[in-house]
Protein backbone atom coordinates (compact mmCIF):
# COMPACT_ATOMS: atom_id res chain seq x y z
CA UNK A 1 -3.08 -20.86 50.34
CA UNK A 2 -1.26 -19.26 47.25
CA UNK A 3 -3.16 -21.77 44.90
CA UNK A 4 -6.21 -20.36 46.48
CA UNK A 5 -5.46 -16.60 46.25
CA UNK A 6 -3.92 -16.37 42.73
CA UNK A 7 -6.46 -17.13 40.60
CA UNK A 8 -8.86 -14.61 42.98
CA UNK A 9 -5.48 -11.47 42.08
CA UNK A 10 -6.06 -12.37 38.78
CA UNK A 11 -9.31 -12.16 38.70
CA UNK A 12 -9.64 -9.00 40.52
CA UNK A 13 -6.81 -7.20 37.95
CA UNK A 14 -8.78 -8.43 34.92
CA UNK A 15 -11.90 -6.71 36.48
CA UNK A 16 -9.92 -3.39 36.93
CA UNK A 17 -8.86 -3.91 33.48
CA UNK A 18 -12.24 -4.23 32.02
CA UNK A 19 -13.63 -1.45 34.63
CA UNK A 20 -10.96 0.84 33.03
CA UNK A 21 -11.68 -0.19 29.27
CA UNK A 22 -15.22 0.27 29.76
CA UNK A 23 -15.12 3.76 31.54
CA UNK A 24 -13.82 5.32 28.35
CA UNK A 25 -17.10 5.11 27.26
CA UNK A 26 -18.19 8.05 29.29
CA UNK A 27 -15.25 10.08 27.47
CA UNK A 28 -16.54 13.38 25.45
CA UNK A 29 -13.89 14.19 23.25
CA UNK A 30 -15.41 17.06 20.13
CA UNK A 31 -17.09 15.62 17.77
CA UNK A 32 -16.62 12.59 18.51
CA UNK A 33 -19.36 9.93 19.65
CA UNK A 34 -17.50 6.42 21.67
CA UNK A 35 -19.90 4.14 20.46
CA UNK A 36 -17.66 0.61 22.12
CA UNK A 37 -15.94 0.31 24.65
CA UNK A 38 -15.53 -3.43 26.00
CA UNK A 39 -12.84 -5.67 26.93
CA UNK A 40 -11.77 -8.93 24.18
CA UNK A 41 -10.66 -11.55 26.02
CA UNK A 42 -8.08 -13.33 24.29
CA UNK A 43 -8.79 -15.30 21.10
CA UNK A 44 -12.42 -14.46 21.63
CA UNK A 45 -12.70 -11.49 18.79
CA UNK A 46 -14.76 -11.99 15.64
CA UNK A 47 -15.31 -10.26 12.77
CA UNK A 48 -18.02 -8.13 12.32
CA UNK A 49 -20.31 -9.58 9.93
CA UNK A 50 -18.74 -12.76 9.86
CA UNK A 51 -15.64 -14.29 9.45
CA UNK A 52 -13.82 -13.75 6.23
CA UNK A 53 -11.37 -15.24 3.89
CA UNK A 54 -8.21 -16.29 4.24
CA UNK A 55 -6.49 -17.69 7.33
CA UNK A 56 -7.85 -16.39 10.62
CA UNK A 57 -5.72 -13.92 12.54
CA UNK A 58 -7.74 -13.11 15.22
CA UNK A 59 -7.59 -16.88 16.82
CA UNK A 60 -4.21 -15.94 18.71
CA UNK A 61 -4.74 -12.68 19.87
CA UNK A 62 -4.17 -11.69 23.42
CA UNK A 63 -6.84 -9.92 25.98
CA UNK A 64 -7.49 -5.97 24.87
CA UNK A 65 -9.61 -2.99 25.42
CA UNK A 66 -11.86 -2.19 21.95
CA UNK A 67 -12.72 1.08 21.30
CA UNK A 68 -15.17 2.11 18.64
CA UNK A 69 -16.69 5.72 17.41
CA UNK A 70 -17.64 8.11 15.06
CA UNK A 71 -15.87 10.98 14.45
CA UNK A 72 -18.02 14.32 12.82
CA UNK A 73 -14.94 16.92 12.46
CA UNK A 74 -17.44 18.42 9.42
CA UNK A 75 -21.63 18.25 9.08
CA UNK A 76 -21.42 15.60 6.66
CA UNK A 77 -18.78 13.53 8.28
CA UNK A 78 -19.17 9.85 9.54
CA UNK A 79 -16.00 8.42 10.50
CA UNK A 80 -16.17 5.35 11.71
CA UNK A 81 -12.81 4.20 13.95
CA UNK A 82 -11.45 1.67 16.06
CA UNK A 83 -8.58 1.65 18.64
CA UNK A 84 -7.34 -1.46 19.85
CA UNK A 85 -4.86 -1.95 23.10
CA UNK A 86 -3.30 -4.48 24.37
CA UNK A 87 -4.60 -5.62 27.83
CA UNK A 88 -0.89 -6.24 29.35
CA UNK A 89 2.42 -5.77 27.85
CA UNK A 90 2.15 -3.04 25.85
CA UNK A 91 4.91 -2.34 24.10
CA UNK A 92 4.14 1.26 24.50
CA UNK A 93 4.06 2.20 20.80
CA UNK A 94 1.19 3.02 18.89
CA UNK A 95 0.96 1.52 15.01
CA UNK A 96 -1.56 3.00 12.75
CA UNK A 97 -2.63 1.09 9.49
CA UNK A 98 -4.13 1.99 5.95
CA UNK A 99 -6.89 1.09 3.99
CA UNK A 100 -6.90 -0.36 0.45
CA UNK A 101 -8.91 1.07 -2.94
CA UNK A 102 -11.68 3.36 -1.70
CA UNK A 103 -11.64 2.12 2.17
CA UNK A 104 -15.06 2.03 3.38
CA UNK A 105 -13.78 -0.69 6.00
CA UNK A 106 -12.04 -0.66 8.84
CA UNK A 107 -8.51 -2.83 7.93
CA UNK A 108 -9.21 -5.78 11.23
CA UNK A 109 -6.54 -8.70 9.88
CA UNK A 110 -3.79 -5.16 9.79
CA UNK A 111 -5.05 -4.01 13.38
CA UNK A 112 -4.43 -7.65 14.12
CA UNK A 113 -1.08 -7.97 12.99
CA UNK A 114 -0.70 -4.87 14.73
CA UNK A 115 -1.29 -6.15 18.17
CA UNK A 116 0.22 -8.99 17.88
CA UNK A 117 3.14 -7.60 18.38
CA UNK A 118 2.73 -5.40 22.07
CA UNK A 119 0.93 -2.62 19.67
CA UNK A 120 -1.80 -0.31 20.03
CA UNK A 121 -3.42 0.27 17.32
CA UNK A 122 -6.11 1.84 15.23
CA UNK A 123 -7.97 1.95 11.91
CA UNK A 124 -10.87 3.66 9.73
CA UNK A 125 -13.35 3.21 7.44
CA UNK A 126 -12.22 6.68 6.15
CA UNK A 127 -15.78 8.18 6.44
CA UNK A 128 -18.17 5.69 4.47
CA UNK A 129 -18.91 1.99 3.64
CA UNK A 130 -19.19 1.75 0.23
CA UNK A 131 -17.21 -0.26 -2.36
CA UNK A 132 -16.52 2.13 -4.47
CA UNK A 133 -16.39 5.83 -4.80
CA UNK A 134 -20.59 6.89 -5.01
CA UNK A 135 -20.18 8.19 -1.49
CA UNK A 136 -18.69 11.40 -3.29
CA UNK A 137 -21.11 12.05 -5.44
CA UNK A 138 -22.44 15.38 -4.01
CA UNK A 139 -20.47 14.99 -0.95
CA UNK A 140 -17.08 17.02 -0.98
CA UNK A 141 -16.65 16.42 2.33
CA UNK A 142 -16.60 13.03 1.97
CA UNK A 143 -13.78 13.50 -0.46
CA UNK A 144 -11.70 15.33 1.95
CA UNK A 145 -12.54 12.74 4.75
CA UNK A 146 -11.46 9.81 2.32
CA UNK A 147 -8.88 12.09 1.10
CA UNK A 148 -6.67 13.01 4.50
CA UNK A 149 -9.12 14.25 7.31
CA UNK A 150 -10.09 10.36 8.65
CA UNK A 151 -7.10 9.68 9.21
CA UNK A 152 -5.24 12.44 10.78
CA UNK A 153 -8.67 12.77 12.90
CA UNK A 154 -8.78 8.95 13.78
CA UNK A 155 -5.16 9.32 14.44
CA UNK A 156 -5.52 12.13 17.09
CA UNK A 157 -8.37 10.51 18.73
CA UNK A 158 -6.42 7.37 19.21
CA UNK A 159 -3.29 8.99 20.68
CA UNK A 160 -6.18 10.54 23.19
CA UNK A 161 -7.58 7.27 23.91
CA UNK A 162 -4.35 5.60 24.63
CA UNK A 163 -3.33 8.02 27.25
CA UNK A 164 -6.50 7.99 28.58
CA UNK A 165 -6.48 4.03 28.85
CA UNK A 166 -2.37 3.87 29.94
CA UNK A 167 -2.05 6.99 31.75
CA UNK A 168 0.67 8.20 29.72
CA UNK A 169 1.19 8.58 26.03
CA UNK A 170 2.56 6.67 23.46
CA UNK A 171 6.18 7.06 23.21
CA UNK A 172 6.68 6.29 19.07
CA UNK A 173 3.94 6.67 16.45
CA UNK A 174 4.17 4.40 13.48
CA UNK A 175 2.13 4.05 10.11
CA UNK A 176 1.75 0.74 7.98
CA UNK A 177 0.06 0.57 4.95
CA UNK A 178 0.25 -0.62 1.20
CA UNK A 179 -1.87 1.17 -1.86
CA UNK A 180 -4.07 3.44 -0.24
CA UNK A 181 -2.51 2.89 2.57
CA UNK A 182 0.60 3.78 0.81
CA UNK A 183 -0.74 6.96 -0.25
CA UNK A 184 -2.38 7.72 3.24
CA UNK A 185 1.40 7.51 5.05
CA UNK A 186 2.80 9.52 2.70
CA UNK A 187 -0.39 11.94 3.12
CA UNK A 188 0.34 12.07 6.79
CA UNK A 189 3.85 12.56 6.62
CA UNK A 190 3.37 15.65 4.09
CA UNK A 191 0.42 17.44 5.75
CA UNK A 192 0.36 16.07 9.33
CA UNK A 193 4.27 15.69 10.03
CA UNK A 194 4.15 15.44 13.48
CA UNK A 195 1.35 12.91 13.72
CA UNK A 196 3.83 9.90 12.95
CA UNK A 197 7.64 9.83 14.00
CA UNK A 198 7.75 6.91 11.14
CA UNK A 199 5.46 5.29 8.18
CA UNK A 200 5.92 2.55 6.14
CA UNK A 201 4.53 3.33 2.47
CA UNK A 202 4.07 0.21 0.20
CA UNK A 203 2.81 0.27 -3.24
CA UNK A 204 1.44 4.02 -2.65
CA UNK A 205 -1.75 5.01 -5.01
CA UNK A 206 -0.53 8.55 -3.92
CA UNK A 207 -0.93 10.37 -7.00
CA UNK A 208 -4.16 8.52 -7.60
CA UNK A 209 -5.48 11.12 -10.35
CA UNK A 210 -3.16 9.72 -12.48
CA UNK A 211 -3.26 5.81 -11.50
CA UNK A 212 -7.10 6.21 -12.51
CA UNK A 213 -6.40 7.08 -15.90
CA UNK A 214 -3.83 4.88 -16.47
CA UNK A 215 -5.71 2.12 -15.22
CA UNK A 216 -8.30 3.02 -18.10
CA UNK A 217 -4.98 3.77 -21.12
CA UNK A 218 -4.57 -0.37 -20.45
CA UNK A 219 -7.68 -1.75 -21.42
CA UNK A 220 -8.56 1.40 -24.19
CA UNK A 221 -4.86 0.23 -25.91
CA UNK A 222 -6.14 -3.46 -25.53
CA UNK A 223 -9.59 -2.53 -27.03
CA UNK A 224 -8.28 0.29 -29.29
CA UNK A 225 -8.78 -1.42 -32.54
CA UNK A 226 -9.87 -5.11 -34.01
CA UNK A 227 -7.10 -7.22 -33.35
CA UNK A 228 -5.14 -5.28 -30.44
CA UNK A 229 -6.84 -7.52 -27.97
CA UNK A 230 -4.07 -10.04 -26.14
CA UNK A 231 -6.02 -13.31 -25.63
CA UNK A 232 -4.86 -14.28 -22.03
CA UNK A 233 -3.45 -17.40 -22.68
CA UNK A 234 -0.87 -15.04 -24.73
CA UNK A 235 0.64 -13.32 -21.60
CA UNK A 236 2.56 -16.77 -20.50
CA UNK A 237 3.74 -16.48 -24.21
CA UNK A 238 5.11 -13.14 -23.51
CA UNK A 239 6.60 -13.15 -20.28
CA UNK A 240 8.62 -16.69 -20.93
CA UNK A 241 10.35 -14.25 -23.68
CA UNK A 242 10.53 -11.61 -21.31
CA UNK A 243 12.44 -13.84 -18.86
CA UNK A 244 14.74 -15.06 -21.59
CA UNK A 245 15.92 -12.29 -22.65
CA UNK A 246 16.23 -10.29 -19.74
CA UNK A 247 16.55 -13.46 -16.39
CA UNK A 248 20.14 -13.34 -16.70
CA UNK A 249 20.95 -9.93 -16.77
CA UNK A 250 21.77 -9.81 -13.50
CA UNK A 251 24.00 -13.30 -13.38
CA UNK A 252 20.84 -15.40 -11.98
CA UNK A 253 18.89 -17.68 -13.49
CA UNK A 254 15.72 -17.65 -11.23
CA UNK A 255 12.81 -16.62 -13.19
CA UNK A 256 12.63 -12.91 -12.21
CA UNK A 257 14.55 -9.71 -13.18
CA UNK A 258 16.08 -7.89 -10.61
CA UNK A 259 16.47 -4.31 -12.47
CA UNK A 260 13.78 -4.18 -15.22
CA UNK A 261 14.68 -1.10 -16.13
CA UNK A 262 18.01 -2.84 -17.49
CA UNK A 263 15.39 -4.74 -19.47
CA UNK A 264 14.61 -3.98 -23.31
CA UNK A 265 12.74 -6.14 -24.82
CA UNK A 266 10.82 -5.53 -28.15
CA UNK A 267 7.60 -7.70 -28.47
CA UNK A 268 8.53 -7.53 -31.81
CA UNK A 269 10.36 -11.27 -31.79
CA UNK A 270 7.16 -12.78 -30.73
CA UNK A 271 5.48 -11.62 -34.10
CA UNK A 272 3.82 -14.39 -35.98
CA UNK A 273 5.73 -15.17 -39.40
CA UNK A 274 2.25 -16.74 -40.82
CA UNK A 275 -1.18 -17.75 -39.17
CA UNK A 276 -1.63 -16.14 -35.60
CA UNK A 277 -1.52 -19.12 -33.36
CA UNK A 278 -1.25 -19.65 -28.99
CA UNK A 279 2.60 -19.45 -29.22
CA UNK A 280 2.85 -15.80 -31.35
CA UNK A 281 2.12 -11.94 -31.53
CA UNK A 282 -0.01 -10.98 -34.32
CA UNK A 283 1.39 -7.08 -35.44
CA UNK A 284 -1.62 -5.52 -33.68
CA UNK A 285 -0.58 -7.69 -30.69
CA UNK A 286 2.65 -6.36 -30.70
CA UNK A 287 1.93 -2.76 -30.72
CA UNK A 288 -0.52 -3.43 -27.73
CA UNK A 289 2.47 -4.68 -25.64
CA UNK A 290 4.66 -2.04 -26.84
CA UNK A 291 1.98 0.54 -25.58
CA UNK A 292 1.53 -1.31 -22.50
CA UNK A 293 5.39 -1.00 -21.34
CA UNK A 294 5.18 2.36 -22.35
CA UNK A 295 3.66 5.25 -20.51
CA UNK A 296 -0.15 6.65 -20.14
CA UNK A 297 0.32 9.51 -22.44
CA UNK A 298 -1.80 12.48 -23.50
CA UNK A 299 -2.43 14.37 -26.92
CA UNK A 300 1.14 16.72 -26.89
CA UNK A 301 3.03 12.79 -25.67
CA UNK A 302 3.11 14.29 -22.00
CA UNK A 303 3.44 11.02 -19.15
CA UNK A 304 0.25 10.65 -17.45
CA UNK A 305 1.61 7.91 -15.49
CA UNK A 306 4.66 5.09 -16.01
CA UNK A 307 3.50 1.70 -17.99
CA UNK A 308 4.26 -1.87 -16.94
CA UNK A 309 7.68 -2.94 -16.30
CA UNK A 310 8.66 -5.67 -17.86
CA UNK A 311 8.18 -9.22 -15.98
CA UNK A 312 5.30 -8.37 -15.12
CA UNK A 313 3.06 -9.85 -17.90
CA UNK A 314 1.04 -12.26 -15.74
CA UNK A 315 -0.76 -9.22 -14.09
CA UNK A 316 -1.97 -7.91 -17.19
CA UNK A 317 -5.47 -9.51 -16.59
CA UNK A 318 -6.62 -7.65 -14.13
CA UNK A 319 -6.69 -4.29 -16.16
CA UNK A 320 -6.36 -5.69 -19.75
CA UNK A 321 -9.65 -7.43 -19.37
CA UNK A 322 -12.97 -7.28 -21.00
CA UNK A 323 -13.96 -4.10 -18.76
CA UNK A 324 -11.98 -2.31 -16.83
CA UNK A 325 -11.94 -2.12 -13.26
CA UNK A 326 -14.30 0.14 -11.52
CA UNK A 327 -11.87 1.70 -9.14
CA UNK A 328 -11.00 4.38 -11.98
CA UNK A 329 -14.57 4.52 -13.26
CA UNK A 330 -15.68 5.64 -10.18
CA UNK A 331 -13.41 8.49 -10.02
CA UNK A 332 -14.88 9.95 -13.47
CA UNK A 333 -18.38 8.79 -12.43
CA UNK A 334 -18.45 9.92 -9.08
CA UNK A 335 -15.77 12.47 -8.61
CA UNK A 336 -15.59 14.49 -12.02
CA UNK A 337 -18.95 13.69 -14.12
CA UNK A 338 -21.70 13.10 -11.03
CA UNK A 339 -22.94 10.94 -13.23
CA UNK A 340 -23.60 6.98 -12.56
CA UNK A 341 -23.73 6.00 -16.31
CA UNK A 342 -20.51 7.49 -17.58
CA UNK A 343 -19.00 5.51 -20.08
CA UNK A 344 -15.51 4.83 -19.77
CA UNK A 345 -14.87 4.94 -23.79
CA UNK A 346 -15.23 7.73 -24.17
CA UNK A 347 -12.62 9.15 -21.57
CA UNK A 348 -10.38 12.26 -22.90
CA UNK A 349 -6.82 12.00 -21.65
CA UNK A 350 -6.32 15.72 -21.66
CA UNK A 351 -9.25 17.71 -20.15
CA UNK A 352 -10.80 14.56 -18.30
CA UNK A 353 -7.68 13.92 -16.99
CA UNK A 354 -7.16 17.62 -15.97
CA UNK A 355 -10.50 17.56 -14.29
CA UNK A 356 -9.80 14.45 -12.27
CA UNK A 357 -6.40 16.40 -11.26
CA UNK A 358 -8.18 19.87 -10.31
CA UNK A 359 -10.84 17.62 -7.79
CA UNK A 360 -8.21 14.99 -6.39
CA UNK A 361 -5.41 17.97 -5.86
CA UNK A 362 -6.48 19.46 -2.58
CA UNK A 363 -7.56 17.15 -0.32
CA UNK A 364 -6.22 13.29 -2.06
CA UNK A 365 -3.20 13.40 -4.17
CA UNK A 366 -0.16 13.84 -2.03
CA UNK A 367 2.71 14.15 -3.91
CA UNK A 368 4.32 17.03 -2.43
CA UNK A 369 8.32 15.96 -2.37
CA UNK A 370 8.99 18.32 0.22
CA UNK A 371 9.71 16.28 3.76
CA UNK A 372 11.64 18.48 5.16
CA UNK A 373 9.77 19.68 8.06
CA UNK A 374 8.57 15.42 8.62
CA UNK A 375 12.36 15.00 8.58
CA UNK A 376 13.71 17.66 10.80
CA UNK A 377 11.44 16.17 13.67
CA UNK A 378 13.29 12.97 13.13
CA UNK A 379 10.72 11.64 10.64
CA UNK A 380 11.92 8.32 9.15
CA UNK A 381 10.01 6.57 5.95
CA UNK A 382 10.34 3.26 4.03
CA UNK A 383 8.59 3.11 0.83
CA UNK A 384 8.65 -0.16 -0.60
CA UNK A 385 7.29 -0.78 -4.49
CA UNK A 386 6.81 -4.64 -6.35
CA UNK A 387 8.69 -4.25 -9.83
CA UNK A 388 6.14 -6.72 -11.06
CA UNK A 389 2.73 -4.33 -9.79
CA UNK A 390 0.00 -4.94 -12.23
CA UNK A 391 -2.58 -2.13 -10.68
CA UNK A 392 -0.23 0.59 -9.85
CA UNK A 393 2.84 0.94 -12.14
CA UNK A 394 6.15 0.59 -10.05
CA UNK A 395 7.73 3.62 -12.00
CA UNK A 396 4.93 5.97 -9.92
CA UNK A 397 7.28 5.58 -6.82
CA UNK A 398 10.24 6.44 -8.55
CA UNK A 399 9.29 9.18 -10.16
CA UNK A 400 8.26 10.24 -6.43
CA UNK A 401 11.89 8.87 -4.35
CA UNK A 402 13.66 10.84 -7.19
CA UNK A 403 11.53 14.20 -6.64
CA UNK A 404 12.22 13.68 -2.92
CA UNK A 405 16.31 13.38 -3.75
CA UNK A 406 15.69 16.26 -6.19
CA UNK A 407 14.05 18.56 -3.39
CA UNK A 408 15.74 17.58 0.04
CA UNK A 409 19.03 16.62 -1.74
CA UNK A 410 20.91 13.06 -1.30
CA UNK A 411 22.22 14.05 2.28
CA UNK A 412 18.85 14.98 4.04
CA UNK A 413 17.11 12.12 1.64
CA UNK A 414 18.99 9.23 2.64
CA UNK A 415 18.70 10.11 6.74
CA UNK A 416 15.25 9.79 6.01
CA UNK A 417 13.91 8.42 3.47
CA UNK A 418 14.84 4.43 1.79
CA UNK A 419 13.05 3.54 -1.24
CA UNK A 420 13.09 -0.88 -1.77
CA UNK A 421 12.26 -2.20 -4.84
CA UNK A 422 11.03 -5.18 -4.90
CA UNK A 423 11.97 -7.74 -7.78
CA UNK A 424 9.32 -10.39 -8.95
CA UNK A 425 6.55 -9.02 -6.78
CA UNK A 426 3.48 -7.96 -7.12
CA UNK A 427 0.57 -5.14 -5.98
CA UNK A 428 1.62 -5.27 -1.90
CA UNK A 429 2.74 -8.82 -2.61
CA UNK A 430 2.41 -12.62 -4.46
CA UNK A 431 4.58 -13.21 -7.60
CA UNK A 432 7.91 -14.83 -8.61
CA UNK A 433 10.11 -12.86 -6.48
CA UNK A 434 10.29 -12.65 -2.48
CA UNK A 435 7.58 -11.00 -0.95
CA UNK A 436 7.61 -12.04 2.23
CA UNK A 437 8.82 -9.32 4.41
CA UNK A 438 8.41 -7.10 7.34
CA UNK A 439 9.32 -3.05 7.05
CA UNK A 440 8.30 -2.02 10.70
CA UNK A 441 10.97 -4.08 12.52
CA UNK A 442 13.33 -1.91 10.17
CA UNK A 443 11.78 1.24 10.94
CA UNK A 444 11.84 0.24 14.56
CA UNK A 445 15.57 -0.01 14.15
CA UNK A 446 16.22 3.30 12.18
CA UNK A 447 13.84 5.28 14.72
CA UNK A 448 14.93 3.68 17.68
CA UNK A 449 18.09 3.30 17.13
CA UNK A 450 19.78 5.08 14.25
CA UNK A 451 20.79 2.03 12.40
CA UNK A 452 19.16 2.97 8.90
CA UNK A 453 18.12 -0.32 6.94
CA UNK A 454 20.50 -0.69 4.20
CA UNK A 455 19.54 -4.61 3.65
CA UNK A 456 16.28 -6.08 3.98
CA UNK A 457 16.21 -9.96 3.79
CA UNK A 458 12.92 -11.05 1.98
CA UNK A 459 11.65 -14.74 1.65
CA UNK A 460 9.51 -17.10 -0.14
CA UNK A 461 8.77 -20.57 -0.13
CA UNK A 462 7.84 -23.23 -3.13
CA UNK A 463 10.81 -22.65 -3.98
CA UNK A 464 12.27 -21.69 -0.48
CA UNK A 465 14.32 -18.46 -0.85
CA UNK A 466 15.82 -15.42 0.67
CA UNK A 467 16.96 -12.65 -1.30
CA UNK A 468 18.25 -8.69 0.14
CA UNK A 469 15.89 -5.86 -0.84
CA UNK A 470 18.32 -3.25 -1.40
CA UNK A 471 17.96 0.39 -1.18
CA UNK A 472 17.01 1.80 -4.34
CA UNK A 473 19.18 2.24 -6.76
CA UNK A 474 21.43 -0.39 -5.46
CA UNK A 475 20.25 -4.34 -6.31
CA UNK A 476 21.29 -7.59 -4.86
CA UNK A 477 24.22 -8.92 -6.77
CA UNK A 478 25.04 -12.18 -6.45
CA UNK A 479 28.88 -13.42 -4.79
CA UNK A 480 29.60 -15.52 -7.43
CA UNK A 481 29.75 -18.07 -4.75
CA UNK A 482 26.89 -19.74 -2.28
CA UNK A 483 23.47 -20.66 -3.14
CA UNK A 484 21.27 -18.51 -5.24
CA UNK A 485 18.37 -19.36 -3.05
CA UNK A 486 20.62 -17.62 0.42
CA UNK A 487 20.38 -13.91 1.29
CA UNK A 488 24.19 -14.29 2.61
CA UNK A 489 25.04 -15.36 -0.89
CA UNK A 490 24.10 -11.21 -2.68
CA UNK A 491 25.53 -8.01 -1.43
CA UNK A 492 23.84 -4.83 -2.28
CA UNK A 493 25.65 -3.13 -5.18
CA UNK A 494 25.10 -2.20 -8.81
CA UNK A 495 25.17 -4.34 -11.67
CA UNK A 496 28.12 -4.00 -14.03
């Protein structure tokens, strides 16, 4: 008889369950349009459009309710959203996550992630679905949506939806994101401090009028003159030397530099004593790498933004190419010139670059150091930063963890805040150095607990590693015993 009646109890609470996801649909929160509202059974989501690349995270997911809608909070507004919650065992948390470059799609394999774990979640397209930035030409709403407005909006409606789905609210709000992502936590934590009681910021493009002309200083220093072009084949050249000179610094011998800025190298030693061949620096060369490890500059030598740090050579491609990338084109295209032809030669880095400043400043750069109103509600952030970033120069988030020391003071910063950099990696992850990690179980830990994370044990395989991310300025220094390749074998300290 209880053979017989358990499958119909289950059946009946999975109807109830679907009933209840469904019914949101008749929900009429301002400006807002539900557009979805249907139960995923588990394993049984696709992507829209297709399936995409890389492994398939969607294949293990369990049973939720899917919520989709548009959000109008201005008359040119089109925010698309999605809220996703977990059918049964709910952890009772809500995670947010962040887009990367200019959005335009909502972030599924995050959201994924994100539930995986007993997480409701949510994501947007930020307010269009283009590839680049043309959905601001004419539209300064648009810019404000992409800006901050999407997400604090999307991030309202989904606290609204989750209570309405639960019956109660989520107990902890957290953010995850890397890049734009980066730059949207820290957004939300600065103008919205009460949205979030944590955020995770990796990587963060926060002051982004500044990453887009530095991303243009690379390939105008590689193109500057004949001869100042670095054949590719020439980076491997460059960072072998790097790594000689600089790998043992910190007593290991494992291919990566754990405190670049201990690190000065001169490109100088690679210069070629006769015939410029694969294995030298011709003197043009050479100043080209020097003026890639320095800093964007403009006309009065004023930092635009930090340059590469050294190790980091084998990202040079992406931005030392034959064009740049379009990501800071767009900007000047869209944003500053409204015009679609703009040619990137001939960009000024002192009134072009003020101009990008003056339209990013209100509504997208969010660099204000001042967290003390995020912190006094209990607020805790991780940023997190790749020494080895090759599209947004790893000295950007230092520049911002020591404004926030500077402003708060080291007391009220370190309750709070925890800057880890992260040696060998690259943008939001890949590289020599072990960037495989988690942040959120850490900022579960300092939120929920009080036990701040002062040692974060990172991983990678081929060859199989652990290593400590350790709170900035502090490094992992080896014993002097155990394996190099064992987190238990470093303690966080400073090199002497």
């Amino acid at each position: 008889m209880c053979i017989v009646k358990l499958p119909i109890l289950v059946f009946v609470a999975q109807s109830a369950q679907a009933a209840a996801c469904a019914d949101l649909a008749t929900l009429h929160p301002p400006n807002t349009a539900i557009t979805l509202a249907q139960r995923v059974e588990a394993a049984a989501f696709t992507l829209p459009g297709g399936p995409g690349r890389g492994p398939n995270v969607f294949t293990t997911l369990p049973a939720f309710c899917r919520v989709a809608a548009t959000l109008t909070p201005s008359s040119d507004s089109d925010i698309k959203i999605e809220v996703w919650m977990p059918a049964e065992n709910w952890n009772g948390k809500f995670q947010a996550v962040g887009n990367g470059g200019w959005a335009g799609t909502i972030s599924y394999p995050a959201m994924a992630r994100a539930l995986a774990h007993g997480y409701a979640t949510a994501s947007t397209d930020t307010g269009h679905a283009t590839q680049g930035a043309s959905f601001a030409m004419g539209h300064p709403e648009k810019l404000v949506d992409f800006g901050y407005r999407a997400v604090h909006e999307m991030t309202v409606e989904a606290k609204a939806l989750i209570a309405a789905f639960y019956s109660q609210m989520a107990r902890l709000s957290y953010w995850n994101g890397c890049s734009t992502g980066g730059r949207q936590g820290l957004m939300e934590a600065q103008r919205f401090p009460s949205d979030f009681d944590g955020v995770v910021a990796g990587a963060p493009a926060n002051y982004l009028s500044h990453p887009q002309p530095w991303t243009l200083w690379v390939p105008k220093a590689v193109h500057e003159a004949e001869g100042s072009f670095i054949p590719p084949e020439k980076y491997a050249v460059i960072h072998k030397a790097v790594i000689n000179a600089c790998d043992a610094l910190d007593g290991v011998k494992d291919w990566v530099i754990e405190d670049p800025g201990r690190c000065h190298f001169d490109p100088k030693v690679l210069k070629c004593e006769g015939a410029d061949t694969a294995a030298c620096l011709t003197p043009a060369q050479v100043e080209t790498a020097r003026k890639l490890y320095g800093p964007a500059v403009n006309s009065a030598g004023m930092k635009i933004f930090p340059g590469f740090s050294p190790g980091s050579e084998m990202g040079w491609g992406l931005l030392g190419g034959a064009q740049p990338i379009t990501d800071p084109t767009d900007s000047f295209k869209y944003v500053v010139f409204n015009n679609s032809a703009w040619d990137w030669t001939t960009l000024n880095f002192d009134g072009d670059v003020a101009a990008l400043e003056k339209a990013f400043e209100p509504a997208v750069d969010a660099i204000q150091p001042d967290l003390r109103e995020f912190a006094g509600r209990g607020g805790k952030l991780i940023l997190y930063h790749g020494w080895n970033d090759h599209l947004i120069a790893p000295g950007n988030t230092v520049d911002y963890y020591n404004a926030v020391l500077y402003t708060m003071g080291v007391t009220r910063t370190n309750e709070s805040v925890r800057l880890f950099m992260v040696p060998g990696m690259m943008h939001c992850g890949g590289g020599d150095g072990t960037p495989n990690f988690d942040m959120i179980p850490e900022l579960e830990n300092w939120t929920e607990r009080g036990m701040a994370p002062d040692r974060v044990v990172a991983s990678r395989t081929n060859p199989d590693r652990t290593r400590p991310l350790c709170p900035y300025p502090l490094v992992a220094v080896h014993k002097g015993i155990g394996s190099t390749d064992a987190a238990e074998s470093f303690v966080c300290g400073r090199l002497t």
